[in-house]
C-alpha atoms as a PDB file:
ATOM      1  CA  UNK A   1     -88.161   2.661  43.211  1.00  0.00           C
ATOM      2  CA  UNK A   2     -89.029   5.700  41.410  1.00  0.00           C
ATOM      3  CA  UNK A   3     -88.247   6.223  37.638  1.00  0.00           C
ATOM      4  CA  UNK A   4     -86.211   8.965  38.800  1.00  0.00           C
ATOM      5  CA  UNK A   5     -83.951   6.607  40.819  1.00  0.00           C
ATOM      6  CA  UNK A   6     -83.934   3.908  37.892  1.00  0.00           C
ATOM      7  CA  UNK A   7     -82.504   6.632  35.490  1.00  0.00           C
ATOM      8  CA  UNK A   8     -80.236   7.545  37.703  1.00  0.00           C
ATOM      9  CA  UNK A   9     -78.785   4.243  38.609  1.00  0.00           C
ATOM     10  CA  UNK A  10     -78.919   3.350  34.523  1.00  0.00           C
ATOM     11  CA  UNK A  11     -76.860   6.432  33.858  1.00  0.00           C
ATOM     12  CA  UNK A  12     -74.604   5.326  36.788  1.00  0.00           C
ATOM     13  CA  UNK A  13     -73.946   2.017  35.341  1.00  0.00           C
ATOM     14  CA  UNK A  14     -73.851   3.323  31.634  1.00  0.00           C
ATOM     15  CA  UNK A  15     -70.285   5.770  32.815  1.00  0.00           C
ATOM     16  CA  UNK A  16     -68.498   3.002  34.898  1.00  0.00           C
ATOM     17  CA  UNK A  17     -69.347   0.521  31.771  1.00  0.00           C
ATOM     18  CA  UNK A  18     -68.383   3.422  29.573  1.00  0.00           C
ATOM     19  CA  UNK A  19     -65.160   4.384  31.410  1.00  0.00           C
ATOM     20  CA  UNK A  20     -64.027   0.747  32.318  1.00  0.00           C
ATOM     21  CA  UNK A  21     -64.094  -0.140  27.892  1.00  0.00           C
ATOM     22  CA  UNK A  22     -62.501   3.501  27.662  1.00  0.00           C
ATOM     23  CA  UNK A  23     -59.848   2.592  30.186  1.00  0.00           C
ATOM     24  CA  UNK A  24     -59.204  -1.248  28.423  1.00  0.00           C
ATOM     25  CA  UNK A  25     -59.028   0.039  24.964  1.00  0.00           C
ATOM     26  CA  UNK A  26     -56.509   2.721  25.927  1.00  0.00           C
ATOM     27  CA  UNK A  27     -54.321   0.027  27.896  1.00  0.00           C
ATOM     28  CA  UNK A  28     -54.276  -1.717  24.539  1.00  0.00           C
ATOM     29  CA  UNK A  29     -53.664   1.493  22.001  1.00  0.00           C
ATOM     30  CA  UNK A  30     -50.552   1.748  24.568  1.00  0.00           C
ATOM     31  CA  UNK A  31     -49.215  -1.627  23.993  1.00  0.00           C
ATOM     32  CA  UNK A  32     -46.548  -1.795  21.398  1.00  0.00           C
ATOM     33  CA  UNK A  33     -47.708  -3.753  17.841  1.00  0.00           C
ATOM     34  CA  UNK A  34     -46.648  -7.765  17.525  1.00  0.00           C
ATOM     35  CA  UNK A  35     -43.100  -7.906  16.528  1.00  0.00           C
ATOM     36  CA  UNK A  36     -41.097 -10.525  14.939  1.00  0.00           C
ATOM     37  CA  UNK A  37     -39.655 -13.282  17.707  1.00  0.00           C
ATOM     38  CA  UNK A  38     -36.183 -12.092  18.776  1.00  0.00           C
ATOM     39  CA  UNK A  39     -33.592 -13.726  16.617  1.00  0.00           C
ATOM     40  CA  UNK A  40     -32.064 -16.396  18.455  1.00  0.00           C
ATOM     41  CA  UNK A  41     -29.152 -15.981  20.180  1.00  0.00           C
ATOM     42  CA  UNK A  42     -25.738 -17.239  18.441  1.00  0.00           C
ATOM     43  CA  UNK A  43     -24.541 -20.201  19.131  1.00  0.00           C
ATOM     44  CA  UNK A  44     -20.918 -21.819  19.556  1.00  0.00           C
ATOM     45  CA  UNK A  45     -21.935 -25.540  19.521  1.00  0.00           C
ATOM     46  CA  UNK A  46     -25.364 -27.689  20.411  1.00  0.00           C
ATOM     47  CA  UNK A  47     -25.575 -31.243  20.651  1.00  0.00           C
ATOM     48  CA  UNK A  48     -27.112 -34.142  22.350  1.00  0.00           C
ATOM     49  CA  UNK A  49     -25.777 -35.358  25.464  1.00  0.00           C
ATOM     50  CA  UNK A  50     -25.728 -39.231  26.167  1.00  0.00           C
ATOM     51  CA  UNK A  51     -28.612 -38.888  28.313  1.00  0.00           C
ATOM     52  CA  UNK A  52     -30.793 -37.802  25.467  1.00  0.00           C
ATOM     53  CA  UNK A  53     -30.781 -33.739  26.398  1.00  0.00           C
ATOM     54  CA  UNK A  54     -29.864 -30.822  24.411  1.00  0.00           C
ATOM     55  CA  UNK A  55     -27.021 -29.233  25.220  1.00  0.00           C
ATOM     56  CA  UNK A  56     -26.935 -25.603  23.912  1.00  0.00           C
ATOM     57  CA  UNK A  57     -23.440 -23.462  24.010  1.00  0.00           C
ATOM     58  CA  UNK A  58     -23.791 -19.605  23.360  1.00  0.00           C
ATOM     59  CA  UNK A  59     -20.095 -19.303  23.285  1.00  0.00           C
ATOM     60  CA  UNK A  60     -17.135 -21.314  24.149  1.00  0.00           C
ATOM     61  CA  UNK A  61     -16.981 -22.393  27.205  1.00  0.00           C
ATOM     62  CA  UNK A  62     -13.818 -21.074  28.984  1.00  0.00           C
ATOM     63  CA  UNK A  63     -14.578 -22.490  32.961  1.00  0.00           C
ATOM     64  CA  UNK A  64     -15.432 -25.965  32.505  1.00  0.00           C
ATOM     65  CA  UNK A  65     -15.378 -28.554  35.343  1.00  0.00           C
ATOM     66  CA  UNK A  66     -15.486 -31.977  34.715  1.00  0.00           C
ATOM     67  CA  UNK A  67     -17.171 -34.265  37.085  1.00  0.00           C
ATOM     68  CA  UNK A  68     -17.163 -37.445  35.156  1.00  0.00           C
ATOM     69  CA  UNK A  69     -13.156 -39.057  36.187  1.00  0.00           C
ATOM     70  CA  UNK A  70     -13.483 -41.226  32.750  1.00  0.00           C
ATOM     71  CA  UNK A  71     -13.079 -38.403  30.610  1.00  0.00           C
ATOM     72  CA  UNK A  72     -10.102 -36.122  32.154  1.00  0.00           C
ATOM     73  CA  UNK A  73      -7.645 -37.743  30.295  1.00  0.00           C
ATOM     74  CA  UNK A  74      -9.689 -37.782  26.909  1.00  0.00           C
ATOM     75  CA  UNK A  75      -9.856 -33.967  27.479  1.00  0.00           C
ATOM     76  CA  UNK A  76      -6.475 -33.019  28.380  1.00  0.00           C
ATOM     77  CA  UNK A  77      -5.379 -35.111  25.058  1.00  0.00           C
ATOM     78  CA  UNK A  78      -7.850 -32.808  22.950  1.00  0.00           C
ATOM     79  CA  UNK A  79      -6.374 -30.136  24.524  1.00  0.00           C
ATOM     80  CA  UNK A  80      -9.286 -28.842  27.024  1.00  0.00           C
ATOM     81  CA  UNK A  81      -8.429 -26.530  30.179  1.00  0.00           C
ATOM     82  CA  UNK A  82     -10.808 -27.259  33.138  1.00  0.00           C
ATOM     83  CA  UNK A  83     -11.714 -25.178  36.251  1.00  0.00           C
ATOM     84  CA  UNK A  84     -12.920 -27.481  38.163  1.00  0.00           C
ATOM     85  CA  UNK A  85     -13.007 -31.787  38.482  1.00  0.00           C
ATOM     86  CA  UNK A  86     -13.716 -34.670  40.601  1.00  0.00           C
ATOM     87  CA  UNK A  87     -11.650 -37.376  41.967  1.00  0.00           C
ATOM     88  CA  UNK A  88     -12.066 -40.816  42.188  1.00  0.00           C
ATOM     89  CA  UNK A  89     -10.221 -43.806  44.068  1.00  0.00           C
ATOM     90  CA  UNK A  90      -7.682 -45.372  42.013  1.00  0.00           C
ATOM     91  CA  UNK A  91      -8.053 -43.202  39.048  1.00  0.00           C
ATOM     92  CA  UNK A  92      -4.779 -40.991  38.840  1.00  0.00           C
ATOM     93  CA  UNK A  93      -5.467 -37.254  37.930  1.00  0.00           C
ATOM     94  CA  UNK A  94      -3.749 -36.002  34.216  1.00  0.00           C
ATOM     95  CA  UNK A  95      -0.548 -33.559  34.596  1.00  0.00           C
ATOM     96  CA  UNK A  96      -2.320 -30.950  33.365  1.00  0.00           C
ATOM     97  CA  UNK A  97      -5.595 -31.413  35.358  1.00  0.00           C
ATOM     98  CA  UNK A  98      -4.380 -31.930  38.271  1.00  0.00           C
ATOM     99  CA  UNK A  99      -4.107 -27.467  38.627  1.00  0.00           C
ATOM    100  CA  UNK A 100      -7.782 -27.394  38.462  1.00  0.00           C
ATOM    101  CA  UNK A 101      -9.780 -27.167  41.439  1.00  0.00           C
ATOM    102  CA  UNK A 102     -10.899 -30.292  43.275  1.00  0.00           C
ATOM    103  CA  UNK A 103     -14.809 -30.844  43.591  1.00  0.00           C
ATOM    104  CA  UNK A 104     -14.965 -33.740  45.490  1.00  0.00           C
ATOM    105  CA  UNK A 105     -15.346 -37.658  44.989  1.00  0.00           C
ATOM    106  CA  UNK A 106     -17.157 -38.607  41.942  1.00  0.00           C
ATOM    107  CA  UNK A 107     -19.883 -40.058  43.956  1.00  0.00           C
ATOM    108  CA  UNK A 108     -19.962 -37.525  46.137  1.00  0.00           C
ATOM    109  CA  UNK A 109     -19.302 -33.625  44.483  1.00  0.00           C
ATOM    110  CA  UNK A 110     -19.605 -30.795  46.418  1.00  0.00           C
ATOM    111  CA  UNK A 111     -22.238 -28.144  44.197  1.00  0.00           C
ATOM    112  CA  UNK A 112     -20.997 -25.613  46.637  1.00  0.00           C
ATOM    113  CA  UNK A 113     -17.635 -25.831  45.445  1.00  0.00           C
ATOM    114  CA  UNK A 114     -18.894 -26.303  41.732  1.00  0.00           C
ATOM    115  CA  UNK A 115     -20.890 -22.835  42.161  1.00  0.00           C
ATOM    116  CA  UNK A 116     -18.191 -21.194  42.931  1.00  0.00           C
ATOM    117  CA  UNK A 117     -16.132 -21.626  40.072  1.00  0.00           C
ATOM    118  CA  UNK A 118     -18.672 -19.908  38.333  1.00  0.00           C
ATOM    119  CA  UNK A 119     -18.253 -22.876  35.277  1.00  0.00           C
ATOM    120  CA  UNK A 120     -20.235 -22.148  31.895  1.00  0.00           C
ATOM    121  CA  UNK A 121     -20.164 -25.657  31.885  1.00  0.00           C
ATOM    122  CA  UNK A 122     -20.384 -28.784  33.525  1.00  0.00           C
ATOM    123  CA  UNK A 123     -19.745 -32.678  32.496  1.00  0.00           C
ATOM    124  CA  UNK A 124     -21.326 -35.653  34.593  1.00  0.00           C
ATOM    125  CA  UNK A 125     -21.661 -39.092  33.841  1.00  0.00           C
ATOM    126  CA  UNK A 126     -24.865 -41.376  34.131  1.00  0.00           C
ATOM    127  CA  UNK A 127     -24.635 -42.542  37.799  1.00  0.00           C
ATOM    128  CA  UNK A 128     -23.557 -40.267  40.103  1.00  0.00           C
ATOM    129  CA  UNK A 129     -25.009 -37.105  38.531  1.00  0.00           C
ATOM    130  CA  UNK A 130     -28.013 -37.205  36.429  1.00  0.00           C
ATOM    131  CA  UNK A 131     -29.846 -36.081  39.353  1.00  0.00           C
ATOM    132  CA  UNK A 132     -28.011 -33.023  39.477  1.00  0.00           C
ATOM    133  CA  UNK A 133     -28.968 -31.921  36.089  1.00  0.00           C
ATOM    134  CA  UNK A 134     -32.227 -29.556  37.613  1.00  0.00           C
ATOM    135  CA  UNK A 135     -29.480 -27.544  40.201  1.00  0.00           C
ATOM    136  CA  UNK A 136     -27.363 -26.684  37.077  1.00  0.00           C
ATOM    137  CA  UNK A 137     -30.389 -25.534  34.740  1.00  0.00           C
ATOM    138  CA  UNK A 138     -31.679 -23.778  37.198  1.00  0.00           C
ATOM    139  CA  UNK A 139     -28.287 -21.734  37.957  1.00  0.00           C
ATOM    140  CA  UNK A 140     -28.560 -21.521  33.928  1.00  0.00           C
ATOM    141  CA  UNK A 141     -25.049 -23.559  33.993  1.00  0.00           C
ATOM    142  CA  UNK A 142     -25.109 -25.852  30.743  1.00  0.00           C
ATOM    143  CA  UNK A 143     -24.499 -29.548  32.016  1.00  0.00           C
ATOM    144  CA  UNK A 144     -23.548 -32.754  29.703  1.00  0.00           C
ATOM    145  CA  UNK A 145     -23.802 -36.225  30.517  1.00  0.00           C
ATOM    146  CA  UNK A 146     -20.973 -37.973  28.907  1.00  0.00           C
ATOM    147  CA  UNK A 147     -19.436 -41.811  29.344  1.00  0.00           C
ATOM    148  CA  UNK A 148     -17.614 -43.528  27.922  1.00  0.00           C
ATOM    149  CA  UNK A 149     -18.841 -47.474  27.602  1.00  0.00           C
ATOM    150  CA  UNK A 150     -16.829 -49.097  23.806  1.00  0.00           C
ATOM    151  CA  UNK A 151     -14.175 -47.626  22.480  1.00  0.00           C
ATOM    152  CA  UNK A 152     -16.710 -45.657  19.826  1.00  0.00           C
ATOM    153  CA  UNK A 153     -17.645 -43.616  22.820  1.00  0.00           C
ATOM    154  CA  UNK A 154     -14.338 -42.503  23.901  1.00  0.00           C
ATOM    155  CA  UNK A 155     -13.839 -41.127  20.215  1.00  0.00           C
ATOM    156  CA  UNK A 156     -16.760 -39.717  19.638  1.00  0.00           C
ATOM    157  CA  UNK A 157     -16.577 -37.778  23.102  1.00  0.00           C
ATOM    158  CA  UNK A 158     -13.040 -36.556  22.130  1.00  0.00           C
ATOM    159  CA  UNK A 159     -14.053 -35.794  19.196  1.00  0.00           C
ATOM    160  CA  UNK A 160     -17.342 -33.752  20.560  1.00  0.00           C
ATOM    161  CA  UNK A 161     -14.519 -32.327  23.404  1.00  0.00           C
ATOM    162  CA  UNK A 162     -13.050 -30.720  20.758  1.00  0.00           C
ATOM    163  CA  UNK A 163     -15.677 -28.903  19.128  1.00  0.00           C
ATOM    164  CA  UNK A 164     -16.426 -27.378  22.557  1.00  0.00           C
ATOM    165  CA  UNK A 165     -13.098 -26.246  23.124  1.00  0.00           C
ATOM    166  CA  UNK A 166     -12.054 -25.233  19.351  1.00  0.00           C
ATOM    167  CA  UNK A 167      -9.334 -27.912  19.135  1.00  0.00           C
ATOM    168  CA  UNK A 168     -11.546 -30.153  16.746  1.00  0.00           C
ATOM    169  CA  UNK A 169      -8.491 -31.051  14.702  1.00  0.00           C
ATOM    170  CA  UNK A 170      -6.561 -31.802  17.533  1.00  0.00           C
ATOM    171  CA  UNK A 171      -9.428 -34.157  18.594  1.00  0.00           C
ATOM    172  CA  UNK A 172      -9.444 -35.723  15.151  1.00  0.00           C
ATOM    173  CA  UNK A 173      -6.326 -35.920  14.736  1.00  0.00           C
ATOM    174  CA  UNK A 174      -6.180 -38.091  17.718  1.00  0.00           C
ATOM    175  CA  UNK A 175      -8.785 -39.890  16.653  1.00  0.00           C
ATOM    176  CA  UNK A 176      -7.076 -41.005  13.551  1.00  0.00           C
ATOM    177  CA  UNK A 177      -3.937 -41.783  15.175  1.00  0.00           C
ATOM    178  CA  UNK A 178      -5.437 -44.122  17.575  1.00  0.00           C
ATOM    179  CA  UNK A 179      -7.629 -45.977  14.860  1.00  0.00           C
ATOM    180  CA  UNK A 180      -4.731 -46.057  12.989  1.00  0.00           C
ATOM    181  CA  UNK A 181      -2.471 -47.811  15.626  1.00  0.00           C
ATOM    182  CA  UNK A 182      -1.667 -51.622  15.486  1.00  0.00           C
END
């Protein structure tokens, strides 16, 4: 090759080098300067779940289905609405929860029919449905494990019933009234 042709092919290289740096640093002059995190949305209640999780409420929940059969009576008592709820053999259904919307056996719920009560929260128990826990993230549906094993745990989930549905002093008041009785 000539000297002519190395020139040439230098000067080549030196404008696409050139005008590939030109065309980074104006992508980045573009880009808008580092800004504070966003501030967290508010939230209406977070706790921890009996399976260990954090459970994060933005607001009050206000369609809540409740899979887990041991607890429908602890909520109706703290005065909680629900949606939806499942069924088990032998366990009879509250007054008042017995207008929400049938899911299925607790050993056997139908997500379907969950789904489509559009709840803004769910609560399972340990056995039957842990291993639903990844369908409800991932539908961005908050879901609690709850049970209820000593008598500690059913107060401490009527209590933490209450706080989710703004009847805390209902829930306490409960509480106190049962710890209270001979």
């Amino acid at each position: 090759m000539t000297i002519k042709r190395w020139l040439i092919l230098f000067a080549l290289m030196v404008t696409v080098c050139s005008a590939l740096l030109g065309c980074s640093q104006a992508s980045h002059r573009n880009q808008p300067a580092a800004t504070a995190p966003p501030a967290e949305p508010a939230t209406h209640l977070s706790f921890e779940d009996q399976a260990g999780k954090k459970v994060v409420l933005s607001k009050k929940p206000e369609r809540i289905v409740v899979l887990n059969t041991e607890l429908l009576h602890v909520f109706e008592q703290v005065g909680g609405e629900m949606v939806g709820r499942a069924t088990a053999p032998g366990v009879p259904v509250p007054e008042l929860a017995k207008a929400a919307e049938e899911v299925g056996l607790i050993s056997n719920v139908n997500m379907e029919k969950i789904f489509s009560l559009k709840p803004d929260l769910v609560v399972g128990q340990p056995v039957f449905h842990t291993k639903l826990a990844p369908s409800f993230e991932q539908a961005g549906i908050p879901f609690a494990i709850l049970t209820i094993k000593t008598i500690e745990d059913m107060q401490n989930n009527a209590l933490l019933l209450g706080k989710i549905v703004d009847k805390a002093d209902t829930a306490a008041d409960l509480r106190r009234r049962r710890c209270s009785a001979p």
